[in-house]
C-alpha atoms as a PDB file:
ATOM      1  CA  UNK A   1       0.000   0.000   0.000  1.00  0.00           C
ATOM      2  CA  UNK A   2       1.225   3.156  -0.947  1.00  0.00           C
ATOM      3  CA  UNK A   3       1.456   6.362   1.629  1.00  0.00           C
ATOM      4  CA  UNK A   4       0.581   9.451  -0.078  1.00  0.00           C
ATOM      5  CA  UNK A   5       1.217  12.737   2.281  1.00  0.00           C
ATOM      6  CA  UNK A   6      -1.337  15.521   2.510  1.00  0.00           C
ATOM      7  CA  UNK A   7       0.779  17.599   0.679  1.00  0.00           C
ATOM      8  CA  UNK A   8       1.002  15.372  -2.354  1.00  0.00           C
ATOM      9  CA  UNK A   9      -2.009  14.277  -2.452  1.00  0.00           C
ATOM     10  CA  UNK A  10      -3.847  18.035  -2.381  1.00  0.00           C
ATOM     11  CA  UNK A  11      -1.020  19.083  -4.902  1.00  0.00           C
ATOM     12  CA  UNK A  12      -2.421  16.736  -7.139  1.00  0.00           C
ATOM     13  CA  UNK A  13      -5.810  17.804  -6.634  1.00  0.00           C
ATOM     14  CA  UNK A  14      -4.910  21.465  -7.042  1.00  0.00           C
ATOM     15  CA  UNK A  15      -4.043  20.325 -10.374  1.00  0.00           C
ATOM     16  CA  UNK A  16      -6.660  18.833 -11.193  1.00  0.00           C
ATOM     17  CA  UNK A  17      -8.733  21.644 -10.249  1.00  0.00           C
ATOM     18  CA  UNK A  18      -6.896  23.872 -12.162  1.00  0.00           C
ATOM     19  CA  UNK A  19      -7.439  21.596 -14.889  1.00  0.00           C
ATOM     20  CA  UNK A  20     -11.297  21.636 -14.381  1.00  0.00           C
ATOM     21  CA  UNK A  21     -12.006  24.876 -13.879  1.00  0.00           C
ATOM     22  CA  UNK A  22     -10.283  26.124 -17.183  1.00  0.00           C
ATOM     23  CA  UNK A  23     -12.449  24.328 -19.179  1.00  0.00           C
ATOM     24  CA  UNK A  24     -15.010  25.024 -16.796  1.00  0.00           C
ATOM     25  CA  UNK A  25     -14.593  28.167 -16.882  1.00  0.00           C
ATOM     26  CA  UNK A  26     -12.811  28.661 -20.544  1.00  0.00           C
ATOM     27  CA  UNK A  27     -13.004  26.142 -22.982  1.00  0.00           C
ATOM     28  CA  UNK A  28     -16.551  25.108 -22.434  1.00  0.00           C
ATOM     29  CA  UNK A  29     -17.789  28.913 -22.782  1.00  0.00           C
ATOM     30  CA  UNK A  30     -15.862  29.640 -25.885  1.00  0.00           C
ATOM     31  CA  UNK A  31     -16.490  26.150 -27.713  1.00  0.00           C
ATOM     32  CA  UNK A  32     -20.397  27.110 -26.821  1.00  0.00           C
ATOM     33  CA  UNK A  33     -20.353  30.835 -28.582  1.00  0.00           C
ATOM     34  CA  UNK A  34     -18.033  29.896 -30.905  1.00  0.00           C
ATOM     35  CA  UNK A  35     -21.066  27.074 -31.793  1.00  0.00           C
ATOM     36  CA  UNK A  36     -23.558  29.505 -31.333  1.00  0.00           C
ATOM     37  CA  UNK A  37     -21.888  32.270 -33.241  1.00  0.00           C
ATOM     38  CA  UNK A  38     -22.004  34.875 -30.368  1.00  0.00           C
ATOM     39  CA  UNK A  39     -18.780  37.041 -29.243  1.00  0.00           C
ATOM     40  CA  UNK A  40     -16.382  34.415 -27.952  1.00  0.00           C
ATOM     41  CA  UNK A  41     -15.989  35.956 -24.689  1.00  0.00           C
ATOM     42  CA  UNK A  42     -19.677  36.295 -23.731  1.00  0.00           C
ATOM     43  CA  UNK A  43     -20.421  33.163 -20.997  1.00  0.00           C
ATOM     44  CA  UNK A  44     -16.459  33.407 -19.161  1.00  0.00           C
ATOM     45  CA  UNK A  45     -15.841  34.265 -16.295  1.00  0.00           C
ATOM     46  CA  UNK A  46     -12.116  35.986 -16.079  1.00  0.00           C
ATOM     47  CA  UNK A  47      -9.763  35.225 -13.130  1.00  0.00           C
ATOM     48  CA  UNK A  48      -6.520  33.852 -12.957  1.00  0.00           C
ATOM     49  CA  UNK A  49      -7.204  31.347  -9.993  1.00  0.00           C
ATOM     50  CA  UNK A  50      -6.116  28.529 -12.110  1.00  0.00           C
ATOM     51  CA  UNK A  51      -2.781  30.164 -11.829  1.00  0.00           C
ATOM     52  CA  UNK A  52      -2.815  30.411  -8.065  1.00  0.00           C
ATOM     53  CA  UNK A  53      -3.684  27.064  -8.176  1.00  0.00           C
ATOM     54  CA  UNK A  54      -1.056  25.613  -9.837  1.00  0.00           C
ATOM     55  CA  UNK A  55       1.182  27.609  -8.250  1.00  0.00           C
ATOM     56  CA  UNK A  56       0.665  26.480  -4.856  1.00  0.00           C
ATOM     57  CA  UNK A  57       0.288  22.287  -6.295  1.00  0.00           C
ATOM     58  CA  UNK A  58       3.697  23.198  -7.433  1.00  0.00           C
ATOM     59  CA  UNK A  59       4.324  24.569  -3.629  1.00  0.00           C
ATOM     60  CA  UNK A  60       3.094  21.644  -2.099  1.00  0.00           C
ATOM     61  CA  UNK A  61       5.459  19.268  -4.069  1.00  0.00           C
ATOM     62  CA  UNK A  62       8.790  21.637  -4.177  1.00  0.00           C
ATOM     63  CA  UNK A  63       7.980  22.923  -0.543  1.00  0.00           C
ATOM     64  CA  UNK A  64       9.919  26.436  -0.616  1.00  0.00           C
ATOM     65  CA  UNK A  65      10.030  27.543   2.435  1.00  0.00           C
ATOM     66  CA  UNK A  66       6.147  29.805   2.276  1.00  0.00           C
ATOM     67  CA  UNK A  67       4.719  26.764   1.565  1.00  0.00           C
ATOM     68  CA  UNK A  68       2.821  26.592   4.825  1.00  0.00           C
ATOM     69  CA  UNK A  69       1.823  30.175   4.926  1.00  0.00           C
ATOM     70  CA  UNK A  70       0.876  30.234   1.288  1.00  0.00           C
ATOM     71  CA  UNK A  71      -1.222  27.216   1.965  1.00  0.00           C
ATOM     72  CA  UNK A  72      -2.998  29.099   4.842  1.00  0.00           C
ATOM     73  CA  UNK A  73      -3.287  32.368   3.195  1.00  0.00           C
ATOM     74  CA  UNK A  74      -4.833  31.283   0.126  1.00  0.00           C
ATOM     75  CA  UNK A  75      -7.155  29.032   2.004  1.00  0.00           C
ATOM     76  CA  UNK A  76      -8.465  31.830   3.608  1.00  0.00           C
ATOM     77  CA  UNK A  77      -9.171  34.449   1.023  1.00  0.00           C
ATOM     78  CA  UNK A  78     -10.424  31.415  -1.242  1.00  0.00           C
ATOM     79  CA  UNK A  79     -12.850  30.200   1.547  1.00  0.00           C
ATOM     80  CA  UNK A  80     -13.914  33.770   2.352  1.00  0.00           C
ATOM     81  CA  UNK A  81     -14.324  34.733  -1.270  1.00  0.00           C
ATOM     82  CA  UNK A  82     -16.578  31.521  -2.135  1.00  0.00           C
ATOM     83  CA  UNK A  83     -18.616  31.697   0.994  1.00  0.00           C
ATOM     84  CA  UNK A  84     -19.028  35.189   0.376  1.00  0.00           C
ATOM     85  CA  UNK A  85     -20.408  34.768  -3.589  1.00  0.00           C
ATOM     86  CA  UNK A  86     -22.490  31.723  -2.171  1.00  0.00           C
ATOM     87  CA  UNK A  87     -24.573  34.091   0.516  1.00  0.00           C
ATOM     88  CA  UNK A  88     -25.460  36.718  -2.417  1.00  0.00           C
ATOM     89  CA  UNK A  89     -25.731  33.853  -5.299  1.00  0.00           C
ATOM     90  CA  UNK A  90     -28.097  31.605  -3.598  1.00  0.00           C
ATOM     91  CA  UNK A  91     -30.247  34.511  -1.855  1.00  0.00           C
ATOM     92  CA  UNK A  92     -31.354  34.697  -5.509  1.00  0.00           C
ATOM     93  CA  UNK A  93     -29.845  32.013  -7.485  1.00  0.00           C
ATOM     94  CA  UNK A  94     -30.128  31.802 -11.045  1.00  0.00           C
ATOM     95  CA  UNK A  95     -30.069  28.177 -12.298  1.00  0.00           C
ATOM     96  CA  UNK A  96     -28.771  28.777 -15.617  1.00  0.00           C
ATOM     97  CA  UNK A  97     -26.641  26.071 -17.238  1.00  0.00           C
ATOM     98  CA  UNK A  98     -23.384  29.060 -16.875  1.00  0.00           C
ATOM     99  CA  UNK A  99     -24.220  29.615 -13.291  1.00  0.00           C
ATOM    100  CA  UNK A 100     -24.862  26.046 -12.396  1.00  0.00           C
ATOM    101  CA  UNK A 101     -21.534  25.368 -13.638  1.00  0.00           C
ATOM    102  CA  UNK A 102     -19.797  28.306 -11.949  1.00  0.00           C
ATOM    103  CA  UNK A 103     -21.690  27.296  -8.888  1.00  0.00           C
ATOM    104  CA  UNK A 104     -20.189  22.995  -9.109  1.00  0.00           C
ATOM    105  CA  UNK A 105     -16.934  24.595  -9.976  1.00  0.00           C
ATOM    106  CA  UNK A 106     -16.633  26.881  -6.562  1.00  0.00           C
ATOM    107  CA  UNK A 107     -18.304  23.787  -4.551  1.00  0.00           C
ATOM    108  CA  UNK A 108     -14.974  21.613  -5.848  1.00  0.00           C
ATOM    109  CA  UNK A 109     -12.630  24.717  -4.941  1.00  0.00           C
ATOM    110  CA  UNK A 110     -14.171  25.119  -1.644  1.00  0.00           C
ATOM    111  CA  UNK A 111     -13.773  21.613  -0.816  1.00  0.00           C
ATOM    112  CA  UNK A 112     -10.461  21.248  -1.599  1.00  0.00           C
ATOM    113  CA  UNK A 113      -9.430  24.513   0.316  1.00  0.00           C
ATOM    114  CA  UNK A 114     -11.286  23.332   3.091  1.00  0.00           C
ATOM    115  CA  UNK A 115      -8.881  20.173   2.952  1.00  0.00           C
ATOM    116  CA  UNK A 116      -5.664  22.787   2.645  1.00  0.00           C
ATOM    117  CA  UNK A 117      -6.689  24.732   5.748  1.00  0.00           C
ATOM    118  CA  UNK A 118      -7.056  21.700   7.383  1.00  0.00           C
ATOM    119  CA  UNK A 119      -3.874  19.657   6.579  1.00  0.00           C
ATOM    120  CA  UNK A 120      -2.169  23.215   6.937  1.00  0.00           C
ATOM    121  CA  UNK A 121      -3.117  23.212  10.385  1.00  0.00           C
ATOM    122  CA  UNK A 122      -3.330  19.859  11.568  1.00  0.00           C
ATOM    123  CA  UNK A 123       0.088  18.483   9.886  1.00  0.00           C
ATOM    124  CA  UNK A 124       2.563  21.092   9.622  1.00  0.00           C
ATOM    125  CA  UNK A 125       5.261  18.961   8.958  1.00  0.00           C
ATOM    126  CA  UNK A 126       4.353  17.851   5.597  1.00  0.00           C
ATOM    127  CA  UNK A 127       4.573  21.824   4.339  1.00  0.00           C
ATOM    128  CA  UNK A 128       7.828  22.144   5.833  1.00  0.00           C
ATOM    129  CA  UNK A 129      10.762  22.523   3.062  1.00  0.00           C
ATOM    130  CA  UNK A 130      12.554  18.721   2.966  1.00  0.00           C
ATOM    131  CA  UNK A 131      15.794  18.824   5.156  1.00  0.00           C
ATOM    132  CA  UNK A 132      19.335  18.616   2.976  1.00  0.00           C
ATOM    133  CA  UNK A 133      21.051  15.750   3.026  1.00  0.00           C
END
């Protein structure tokens, strides 16, 4: 049986999430107008959290020494943003196929920052940098 750490193993999700939430967020949108023959732009929404994401799977595998605090920090805002666009989305939501996607999206990103904040906190050792040999 093979041990995966915390680190590794929300690393690997990051990436995945990243993964998802460009086409999510990018590919799906633009394939759809491009279909539709409507301004290729119209159904995305911009942000450059995939970037942030990937940045901090990379984190979690190379462990520099921020690691920890990145971890934390991003956790945070992320958490604080989603929770924040959940209270004014779903005191009116709107069910459309672009919002219902946006919505699954930020339920996967909450999740796994949920699971960051938690092994951030609970296991510190596996976000400290690897010791030289």
């Amino acid at each position: 049986m093979v041990r995966v750490s915390w680190p590794v193993f929300l690393a690997h999700m990051l990436f995945l999430l990243a993964a998802w939430t460009v086409f999510i967020k990018y590919l799906f949108p633009l394939a759809f107008a491009l279909a539709e023959g409507i301004a290729w732009h119209t159904h995305i929404y911009w942000d450059l959290w995939p970037i942030a994401h990937v940045w901090l799977g990379w984190a979690l595998l190379a462990r520099p020494g921020y690691t920890r605090a990145l971890a934390i920090g991003m956790a945070v805002v992320e958490i604080a943003i989603i929770v924040t666009l959940f209270w004014a989305f779903l005191a009116d939501p709107e069910w459309s196929i672009w919002r219902t996607n946006w919505f699954v999206n930020k339920v996967f990103v909450l999740t796994c920052f949920v699971l960051v904040l938690y092994a951030a906190l609970r296991h510190p050792k596996g976000f400290r940098a690897p010791r030289a040999s």
